[in-house]
N, C-alpha and C. Protein backbone atom coordinates (compact mmCIF):
# COMPACT_ATOMS: atom_id res chain seq x y z
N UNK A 1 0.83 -1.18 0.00
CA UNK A 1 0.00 0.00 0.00
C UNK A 1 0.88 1.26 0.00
N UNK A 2 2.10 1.18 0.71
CA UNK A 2 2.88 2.23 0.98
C UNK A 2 3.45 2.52 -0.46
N UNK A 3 4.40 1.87 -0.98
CA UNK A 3 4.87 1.68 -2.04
C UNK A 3 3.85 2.27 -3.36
N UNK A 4 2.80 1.61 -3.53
CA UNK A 4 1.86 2.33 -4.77
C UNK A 4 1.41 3.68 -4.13
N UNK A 5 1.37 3.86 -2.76
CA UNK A 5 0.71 5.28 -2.59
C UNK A 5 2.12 6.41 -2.93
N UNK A 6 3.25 5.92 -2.67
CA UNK A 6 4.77 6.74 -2.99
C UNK A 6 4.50 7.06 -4.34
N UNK A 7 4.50 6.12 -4.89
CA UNK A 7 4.88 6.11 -6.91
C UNK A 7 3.93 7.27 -7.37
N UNK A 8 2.42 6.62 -6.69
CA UNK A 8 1.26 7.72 -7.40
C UNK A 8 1.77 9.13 -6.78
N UNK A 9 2.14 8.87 -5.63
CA UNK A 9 2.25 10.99 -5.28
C UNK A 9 3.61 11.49 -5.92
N UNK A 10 4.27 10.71 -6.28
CA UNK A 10 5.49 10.65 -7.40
C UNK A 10 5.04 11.62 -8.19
N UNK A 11 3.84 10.91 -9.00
CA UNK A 11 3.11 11.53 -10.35
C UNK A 11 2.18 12.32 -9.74
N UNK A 12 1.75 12.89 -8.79
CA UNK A 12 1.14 13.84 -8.77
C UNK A 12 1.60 15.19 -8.16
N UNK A 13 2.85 14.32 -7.60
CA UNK A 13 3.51 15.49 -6.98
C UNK A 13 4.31 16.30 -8.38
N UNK A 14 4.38 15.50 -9.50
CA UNK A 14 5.01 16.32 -11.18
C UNK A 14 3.81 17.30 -11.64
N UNK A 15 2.60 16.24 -11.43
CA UNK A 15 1.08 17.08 -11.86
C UNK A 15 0.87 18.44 -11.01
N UNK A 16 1.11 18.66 -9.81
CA UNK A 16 0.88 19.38 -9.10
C UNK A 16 2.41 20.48 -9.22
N UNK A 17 3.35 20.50 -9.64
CA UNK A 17 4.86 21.38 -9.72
C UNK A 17 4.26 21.86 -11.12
N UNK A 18 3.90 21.51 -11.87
CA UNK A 18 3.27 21.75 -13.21
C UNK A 18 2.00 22.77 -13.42
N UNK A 19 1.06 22.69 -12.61
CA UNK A 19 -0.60 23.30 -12.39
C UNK A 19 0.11 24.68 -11.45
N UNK A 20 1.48 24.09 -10.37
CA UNK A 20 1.42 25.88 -9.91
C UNK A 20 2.21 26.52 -10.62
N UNK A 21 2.99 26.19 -11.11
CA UNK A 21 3.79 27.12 -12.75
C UNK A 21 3.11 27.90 -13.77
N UNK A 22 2.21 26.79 -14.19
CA UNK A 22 0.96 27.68 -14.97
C UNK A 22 -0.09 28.11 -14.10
N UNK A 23 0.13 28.78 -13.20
CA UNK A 23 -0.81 29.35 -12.12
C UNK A 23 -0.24 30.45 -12.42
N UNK A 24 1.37 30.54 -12.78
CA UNK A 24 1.51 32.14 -12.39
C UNK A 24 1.36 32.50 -14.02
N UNK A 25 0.88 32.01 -14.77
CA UNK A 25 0.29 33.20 -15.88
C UNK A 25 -1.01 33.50 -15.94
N UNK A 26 -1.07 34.89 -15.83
CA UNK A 26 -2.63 35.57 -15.60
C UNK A 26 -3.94 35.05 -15.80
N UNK A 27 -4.50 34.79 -15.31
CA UNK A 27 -6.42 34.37 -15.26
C UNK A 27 -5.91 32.69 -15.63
N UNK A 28 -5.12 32.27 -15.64
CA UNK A 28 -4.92 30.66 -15.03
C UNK A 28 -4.88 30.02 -14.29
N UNK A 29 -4.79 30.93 -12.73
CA UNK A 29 -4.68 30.34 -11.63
C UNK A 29 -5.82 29.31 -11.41
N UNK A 30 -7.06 30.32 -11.72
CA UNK A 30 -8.21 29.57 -11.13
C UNK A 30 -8.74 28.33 -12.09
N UNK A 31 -8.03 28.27 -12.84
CA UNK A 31 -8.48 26.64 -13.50
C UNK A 31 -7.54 25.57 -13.31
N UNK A 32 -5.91 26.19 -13.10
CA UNK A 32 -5.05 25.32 -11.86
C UNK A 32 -5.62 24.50 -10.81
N UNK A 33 -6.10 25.80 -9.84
CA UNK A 33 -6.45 25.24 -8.19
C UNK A 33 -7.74 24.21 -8.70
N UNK A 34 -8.36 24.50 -9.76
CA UNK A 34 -9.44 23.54 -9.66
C UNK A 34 -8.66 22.29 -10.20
N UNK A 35 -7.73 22.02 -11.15
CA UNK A 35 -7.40 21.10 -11.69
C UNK A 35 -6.29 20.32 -10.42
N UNK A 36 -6.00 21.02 -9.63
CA UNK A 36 -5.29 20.94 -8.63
C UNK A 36 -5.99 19.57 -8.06
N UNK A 37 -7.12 20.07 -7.48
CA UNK A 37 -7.91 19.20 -6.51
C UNK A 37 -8.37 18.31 -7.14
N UNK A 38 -8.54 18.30 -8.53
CA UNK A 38 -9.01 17.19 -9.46
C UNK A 38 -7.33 16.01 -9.31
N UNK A 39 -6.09 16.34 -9.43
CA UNK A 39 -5.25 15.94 -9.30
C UNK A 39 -4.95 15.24 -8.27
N UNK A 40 -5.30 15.42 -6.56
CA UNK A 40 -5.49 14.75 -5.75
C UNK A 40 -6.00 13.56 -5.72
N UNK A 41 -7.42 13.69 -6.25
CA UNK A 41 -8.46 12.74 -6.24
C UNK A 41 -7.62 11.40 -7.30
N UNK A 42 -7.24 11.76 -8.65
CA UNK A 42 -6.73 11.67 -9.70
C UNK A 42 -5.49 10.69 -8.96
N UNK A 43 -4.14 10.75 -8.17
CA UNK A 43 -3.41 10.52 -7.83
C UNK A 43 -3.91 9.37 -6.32
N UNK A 44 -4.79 9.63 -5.84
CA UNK A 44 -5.36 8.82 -4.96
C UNK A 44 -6.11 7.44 -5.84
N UNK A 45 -6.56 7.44 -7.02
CA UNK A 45 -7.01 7.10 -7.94
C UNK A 45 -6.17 5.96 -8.09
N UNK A 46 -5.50 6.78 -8.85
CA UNK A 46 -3.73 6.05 -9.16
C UNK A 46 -2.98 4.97 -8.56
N UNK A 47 -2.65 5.52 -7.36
CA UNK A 47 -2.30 4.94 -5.99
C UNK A 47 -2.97 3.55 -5.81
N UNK A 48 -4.56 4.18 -5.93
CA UNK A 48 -5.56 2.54 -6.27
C UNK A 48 -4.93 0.99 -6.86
N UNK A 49 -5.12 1.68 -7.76
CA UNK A 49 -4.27 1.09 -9.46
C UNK A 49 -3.42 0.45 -9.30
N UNK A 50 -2.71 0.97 -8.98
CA UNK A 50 -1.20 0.42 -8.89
C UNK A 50 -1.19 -0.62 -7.20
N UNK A 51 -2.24 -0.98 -6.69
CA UNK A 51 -2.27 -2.14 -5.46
C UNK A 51 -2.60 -3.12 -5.65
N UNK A 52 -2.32 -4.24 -5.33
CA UNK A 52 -2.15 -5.32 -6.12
C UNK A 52 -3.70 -5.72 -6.55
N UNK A 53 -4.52 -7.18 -6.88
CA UNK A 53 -5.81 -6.98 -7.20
C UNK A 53 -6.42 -7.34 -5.83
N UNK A 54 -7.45 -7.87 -6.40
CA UNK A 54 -8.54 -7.90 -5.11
C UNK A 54 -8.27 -6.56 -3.68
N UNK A 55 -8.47 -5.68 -4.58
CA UNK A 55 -8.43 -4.59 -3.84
C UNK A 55 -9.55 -4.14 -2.88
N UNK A 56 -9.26 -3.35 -1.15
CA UNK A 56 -10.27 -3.29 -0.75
C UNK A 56 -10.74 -1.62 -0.76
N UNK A 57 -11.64 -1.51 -0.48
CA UNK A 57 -11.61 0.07 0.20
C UNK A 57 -10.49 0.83 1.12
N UNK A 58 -10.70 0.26 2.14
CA UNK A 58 -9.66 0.34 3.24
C UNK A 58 -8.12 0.81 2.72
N UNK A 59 -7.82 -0.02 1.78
CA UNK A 59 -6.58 -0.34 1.50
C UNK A 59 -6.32 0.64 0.21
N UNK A 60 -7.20 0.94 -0.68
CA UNK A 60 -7.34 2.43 -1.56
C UNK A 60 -7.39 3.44 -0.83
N UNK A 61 -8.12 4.07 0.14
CA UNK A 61 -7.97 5.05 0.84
C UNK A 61 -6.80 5.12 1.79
N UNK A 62 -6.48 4.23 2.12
CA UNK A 62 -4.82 4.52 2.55
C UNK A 62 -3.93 4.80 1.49
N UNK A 63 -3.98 3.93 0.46
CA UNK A 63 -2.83 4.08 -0.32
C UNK A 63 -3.03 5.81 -1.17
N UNK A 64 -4.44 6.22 -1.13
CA UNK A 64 -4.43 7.49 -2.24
C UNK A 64 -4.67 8.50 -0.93
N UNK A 65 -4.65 7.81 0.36
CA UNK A 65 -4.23 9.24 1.66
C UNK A 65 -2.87 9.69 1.40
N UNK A 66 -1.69 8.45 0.96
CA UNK A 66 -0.64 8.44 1.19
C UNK A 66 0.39 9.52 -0.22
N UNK A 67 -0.50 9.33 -1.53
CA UNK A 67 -0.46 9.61 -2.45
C UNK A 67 -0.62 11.43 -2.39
N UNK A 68 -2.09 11.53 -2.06
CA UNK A 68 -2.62 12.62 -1.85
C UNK A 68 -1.23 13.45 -1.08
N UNK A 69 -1.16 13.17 0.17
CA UNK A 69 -0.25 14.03 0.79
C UNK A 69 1.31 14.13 0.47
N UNK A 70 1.81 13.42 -0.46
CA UNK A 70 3.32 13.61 -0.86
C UNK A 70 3.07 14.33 -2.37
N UNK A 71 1.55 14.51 -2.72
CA UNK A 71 1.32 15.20 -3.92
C UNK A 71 1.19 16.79 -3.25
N UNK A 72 0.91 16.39 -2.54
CA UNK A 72 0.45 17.95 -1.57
C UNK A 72 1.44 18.47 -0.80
N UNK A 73 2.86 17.83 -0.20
CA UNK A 73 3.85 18.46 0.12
C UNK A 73 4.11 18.81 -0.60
N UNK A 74 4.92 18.17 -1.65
CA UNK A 74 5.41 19.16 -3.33
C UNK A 74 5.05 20.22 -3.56
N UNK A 75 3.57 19.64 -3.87
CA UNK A 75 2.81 20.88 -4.40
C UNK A 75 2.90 22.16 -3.47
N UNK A 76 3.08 22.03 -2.19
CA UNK A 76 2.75 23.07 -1.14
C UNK A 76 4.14 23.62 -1.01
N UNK A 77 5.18 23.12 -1.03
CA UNK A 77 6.54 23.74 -1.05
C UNK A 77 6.78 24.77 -2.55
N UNK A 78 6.13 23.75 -3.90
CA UNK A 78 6.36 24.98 -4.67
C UNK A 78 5.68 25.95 -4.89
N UNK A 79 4.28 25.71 -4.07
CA UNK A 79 3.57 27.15 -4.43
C UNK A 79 3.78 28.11 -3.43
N UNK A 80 4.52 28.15 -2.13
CA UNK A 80 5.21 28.99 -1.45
C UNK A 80 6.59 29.74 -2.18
N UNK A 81 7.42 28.73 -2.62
CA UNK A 81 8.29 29.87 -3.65
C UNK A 81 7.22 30.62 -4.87
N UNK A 82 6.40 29.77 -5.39
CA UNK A 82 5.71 30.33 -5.97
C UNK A 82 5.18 32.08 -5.70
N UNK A 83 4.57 31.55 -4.28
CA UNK A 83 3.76 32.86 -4.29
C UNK A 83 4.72 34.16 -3.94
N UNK A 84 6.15 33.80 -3.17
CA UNK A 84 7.21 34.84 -2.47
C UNK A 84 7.65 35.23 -3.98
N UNK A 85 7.98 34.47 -5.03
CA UNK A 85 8.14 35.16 -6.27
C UNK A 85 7.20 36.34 -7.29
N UNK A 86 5.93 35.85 -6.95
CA UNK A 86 4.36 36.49 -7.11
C UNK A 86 4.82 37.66 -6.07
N UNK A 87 5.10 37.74 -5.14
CA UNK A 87 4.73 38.86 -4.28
C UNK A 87 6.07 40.12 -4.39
N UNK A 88 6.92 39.06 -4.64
CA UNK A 88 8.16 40.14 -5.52
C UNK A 88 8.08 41.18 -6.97
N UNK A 89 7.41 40.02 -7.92
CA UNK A 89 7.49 40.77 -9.24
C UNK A 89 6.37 41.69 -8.92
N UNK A 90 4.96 41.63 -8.31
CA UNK A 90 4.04 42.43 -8.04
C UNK A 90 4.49 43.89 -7.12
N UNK A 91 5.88 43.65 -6.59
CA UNK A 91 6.13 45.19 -5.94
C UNK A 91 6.81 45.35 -4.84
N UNK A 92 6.43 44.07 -4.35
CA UNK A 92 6.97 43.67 -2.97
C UNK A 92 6.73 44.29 -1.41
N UNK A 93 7.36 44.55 -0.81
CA UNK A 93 6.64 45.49 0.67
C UNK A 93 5.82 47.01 0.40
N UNK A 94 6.85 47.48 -0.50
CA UNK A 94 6.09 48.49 -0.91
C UNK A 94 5.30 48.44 -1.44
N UNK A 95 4.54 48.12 -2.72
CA UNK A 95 3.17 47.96 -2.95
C UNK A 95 2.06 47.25 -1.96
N UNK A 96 3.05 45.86 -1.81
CA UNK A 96 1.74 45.76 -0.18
C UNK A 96 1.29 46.90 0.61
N UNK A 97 1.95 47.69 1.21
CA UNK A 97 1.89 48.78 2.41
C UNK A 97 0.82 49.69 1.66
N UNK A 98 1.09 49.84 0.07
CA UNK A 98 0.30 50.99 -1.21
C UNK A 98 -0.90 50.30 -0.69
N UNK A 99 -1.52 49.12 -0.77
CA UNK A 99 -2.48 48.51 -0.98
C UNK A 99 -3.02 48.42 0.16
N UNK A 100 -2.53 48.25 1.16
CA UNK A 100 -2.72 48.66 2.83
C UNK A 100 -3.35 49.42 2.99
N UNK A 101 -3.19 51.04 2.37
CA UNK A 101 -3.24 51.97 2.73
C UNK A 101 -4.57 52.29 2.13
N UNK A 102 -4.87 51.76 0.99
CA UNK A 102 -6.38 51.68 0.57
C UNK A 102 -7.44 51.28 1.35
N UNK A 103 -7.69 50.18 2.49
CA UNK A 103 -8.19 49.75 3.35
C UNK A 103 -9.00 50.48 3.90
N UNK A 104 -10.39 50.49 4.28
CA UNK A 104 -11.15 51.37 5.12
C UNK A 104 -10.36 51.78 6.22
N UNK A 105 -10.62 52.53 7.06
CA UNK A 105 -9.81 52.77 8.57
C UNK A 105 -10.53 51.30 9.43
N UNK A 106 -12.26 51.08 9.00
CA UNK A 106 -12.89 49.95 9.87
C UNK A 106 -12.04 48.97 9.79
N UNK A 107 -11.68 48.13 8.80
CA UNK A 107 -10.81 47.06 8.41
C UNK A 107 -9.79 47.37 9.17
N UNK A 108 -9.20 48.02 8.81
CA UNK A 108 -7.43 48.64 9.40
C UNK A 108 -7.56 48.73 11.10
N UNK A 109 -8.91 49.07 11.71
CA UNK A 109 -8.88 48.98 13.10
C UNK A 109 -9.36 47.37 13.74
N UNK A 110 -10.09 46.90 12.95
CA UNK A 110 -10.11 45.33 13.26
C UNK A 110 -9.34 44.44 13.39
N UNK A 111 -8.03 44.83 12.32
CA UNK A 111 -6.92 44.25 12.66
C UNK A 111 -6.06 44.84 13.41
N UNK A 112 -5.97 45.79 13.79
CA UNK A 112 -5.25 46.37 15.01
C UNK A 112 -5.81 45.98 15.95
N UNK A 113 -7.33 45.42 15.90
CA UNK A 113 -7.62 44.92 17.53
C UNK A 113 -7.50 43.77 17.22
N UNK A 114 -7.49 42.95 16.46
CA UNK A 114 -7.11 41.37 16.96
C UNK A 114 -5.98 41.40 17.22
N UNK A 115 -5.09 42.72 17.34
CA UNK A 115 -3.68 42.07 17.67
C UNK A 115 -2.54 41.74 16.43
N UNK A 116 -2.92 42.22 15.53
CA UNK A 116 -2.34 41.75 14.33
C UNK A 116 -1.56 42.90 13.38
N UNK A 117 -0.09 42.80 13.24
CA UNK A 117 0.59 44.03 12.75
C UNK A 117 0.42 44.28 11.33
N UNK A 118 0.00 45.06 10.42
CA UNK A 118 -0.48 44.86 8.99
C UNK A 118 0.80 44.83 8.44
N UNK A 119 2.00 45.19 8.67
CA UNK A 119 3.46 44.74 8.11
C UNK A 119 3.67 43.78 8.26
N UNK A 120 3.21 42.76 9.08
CA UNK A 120 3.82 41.60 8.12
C UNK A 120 3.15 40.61 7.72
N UNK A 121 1.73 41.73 7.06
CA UNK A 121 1.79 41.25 5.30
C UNK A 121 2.67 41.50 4.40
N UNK A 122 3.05 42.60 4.66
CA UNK A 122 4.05 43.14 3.89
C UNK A 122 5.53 43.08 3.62
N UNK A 123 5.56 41.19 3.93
CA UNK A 123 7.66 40.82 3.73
C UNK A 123 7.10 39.78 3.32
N UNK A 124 8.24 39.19 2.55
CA UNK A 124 8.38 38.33 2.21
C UNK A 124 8.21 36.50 3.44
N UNK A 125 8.83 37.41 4.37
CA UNK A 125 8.68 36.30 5.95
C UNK A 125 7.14 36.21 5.52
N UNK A 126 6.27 37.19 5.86
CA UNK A 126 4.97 36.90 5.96
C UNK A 126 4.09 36.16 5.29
N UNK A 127 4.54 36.78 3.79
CA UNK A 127 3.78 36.05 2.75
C UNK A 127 4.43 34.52 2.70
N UNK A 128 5.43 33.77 2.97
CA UNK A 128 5.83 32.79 3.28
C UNK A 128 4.99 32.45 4.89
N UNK A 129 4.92 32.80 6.03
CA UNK A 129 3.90 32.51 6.63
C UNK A 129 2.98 31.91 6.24
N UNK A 130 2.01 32.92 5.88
CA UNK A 130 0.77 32.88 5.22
C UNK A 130 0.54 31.67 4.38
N UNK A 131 1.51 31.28 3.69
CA UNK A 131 1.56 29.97 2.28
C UNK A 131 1.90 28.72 3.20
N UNK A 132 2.71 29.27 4.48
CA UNK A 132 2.83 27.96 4.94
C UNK A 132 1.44 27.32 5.93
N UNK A 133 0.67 28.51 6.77
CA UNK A 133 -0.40 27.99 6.89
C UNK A 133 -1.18 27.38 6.09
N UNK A 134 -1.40 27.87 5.15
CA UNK A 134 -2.24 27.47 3.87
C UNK A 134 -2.02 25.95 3.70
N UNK A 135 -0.56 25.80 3.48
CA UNK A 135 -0.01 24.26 3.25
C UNK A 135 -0.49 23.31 3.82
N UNK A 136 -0.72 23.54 5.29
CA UNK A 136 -1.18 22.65 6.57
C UNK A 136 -2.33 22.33 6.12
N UNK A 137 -3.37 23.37 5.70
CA UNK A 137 -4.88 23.42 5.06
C UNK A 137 -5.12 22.11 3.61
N UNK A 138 -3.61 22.36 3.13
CA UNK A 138 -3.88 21.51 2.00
C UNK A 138 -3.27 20.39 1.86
N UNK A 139 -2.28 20.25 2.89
CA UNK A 139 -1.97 18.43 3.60
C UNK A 139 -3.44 17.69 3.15
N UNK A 140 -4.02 18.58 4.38
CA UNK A 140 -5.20 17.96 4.83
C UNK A 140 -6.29 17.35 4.20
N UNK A 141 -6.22 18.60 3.07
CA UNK A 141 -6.99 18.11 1.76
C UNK A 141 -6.77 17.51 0.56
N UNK A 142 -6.00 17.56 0.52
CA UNK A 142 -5.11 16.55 -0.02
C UNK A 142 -5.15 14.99 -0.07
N UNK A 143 -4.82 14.73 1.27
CA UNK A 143 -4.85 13.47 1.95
C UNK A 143 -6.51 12.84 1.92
N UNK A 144 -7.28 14.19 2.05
CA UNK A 144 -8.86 13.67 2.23
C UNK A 144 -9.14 13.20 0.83
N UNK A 145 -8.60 14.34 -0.06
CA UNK A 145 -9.27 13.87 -2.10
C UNK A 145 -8.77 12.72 -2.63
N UNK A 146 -7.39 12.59 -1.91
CA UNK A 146 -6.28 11.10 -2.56
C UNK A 146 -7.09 9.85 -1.91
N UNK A 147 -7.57 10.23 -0.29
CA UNK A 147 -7.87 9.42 -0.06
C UNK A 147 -9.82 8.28 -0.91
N UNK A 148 -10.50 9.81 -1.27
CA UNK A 148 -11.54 9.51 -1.70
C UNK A 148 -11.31 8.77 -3.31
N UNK A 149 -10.90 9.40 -3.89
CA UNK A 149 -10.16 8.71 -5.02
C UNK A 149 -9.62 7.36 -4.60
N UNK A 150 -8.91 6.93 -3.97
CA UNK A 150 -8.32 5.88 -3.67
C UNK A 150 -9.81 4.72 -3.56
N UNK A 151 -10.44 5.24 -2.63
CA UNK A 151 -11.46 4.30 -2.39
C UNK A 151 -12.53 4.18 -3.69
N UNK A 152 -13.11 5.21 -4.29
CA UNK A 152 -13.44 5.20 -5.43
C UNK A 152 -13.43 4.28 -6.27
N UNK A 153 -11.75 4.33 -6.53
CA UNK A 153 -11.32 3.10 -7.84
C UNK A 153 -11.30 1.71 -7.52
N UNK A 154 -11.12 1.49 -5.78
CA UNK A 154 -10.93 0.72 -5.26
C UNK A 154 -12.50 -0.15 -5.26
N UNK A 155 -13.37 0.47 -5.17
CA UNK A 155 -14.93 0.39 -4.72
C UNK A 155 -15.34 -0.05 -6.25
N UNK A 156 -15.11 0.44 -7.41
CA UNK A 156 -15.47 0.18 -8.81
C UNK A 156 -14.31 -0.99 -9.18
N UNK A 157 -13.46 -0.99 -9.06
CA UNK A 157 -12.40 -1.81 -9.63
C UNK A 157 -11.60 -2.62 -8.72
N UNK A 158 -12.50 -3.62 -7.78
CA UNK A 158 -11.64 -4.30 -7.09
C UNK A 158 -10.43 -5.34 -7.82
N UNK A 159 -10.76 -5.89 -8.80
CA UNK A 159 -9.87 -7.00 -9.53
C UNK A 159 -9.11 -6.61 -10.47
């Protein structure tokens, strides 16, 4: 199970270095992130496939959990350089702070009361922050789509 869930996040972890590359050319992102999550499922799928026959459920959803989430580290490490590169060519601290400064004062005081410094949106640390929370978000989901996929193929195609 371990072994076919490696290979498939192999290939989805290429599918997924691929979908955030062409993310960064304009009005592509959003058919990426969707093809993204189709890729999970897709690679959990895979993972299926590749376990030996008489396959169970159980044993697809592990193997396309396992899939899912080494498709989703990849993927989550390069769309953090991704986005610190995005946040460079776009202007970098200084245009963040420009864009800051547009903000209602309401907004701008909401986050001054949760406690929250609006500079660091504005570094590169942050926006790396920010991508790395995100990442945690998409372990998760990841692991959940590989895993549904997994069972899927597993559930239609036991032999």
């Amino acid at each position: 199970m371990t072994k076919a869930g490696l290979k498939a996040g192999a290939v989805g972890a290429v599918v997924m270095v691929v979908l955030n590359l062409m993310g960064l050319i304009p009005c592509v992102g959003c058919i990426t992130c969707i093809l993204g999550l189709l890729a999970y499922v897709g690679a959990g799928a895979l993972a299926a496939y590749w376990l030996p026959p008489t396959r169970t459920a159980g044993e697809g959803a592990g193997a396309g959990a396992i899939a899912g989430v080494v498709a989703g580290i990849v993927g989550g490490i390069v769309n953090m350089i991704v986005a610190a590169v995005r946040f460079a060519i776009s202007g970098g601290p200084e245009a963040a702070m420009r864009q800051m400064g547009q903000l209602p004062p309401e907004v701008m005081n909401q986050i001054y009361e949760a406690g929250v410094d609006p500079a660091m949106f504005a570094s590169i640390g942050g926006v790396i922050g920010v991508s790395a929370a995100c990442c945690v978000i998409g372990f998760i989901l990841a692991a959940v789509l590989g895993a549904i996929g997994g069972v899927i193929f597993a559930a239609v195609k036991p032999e």
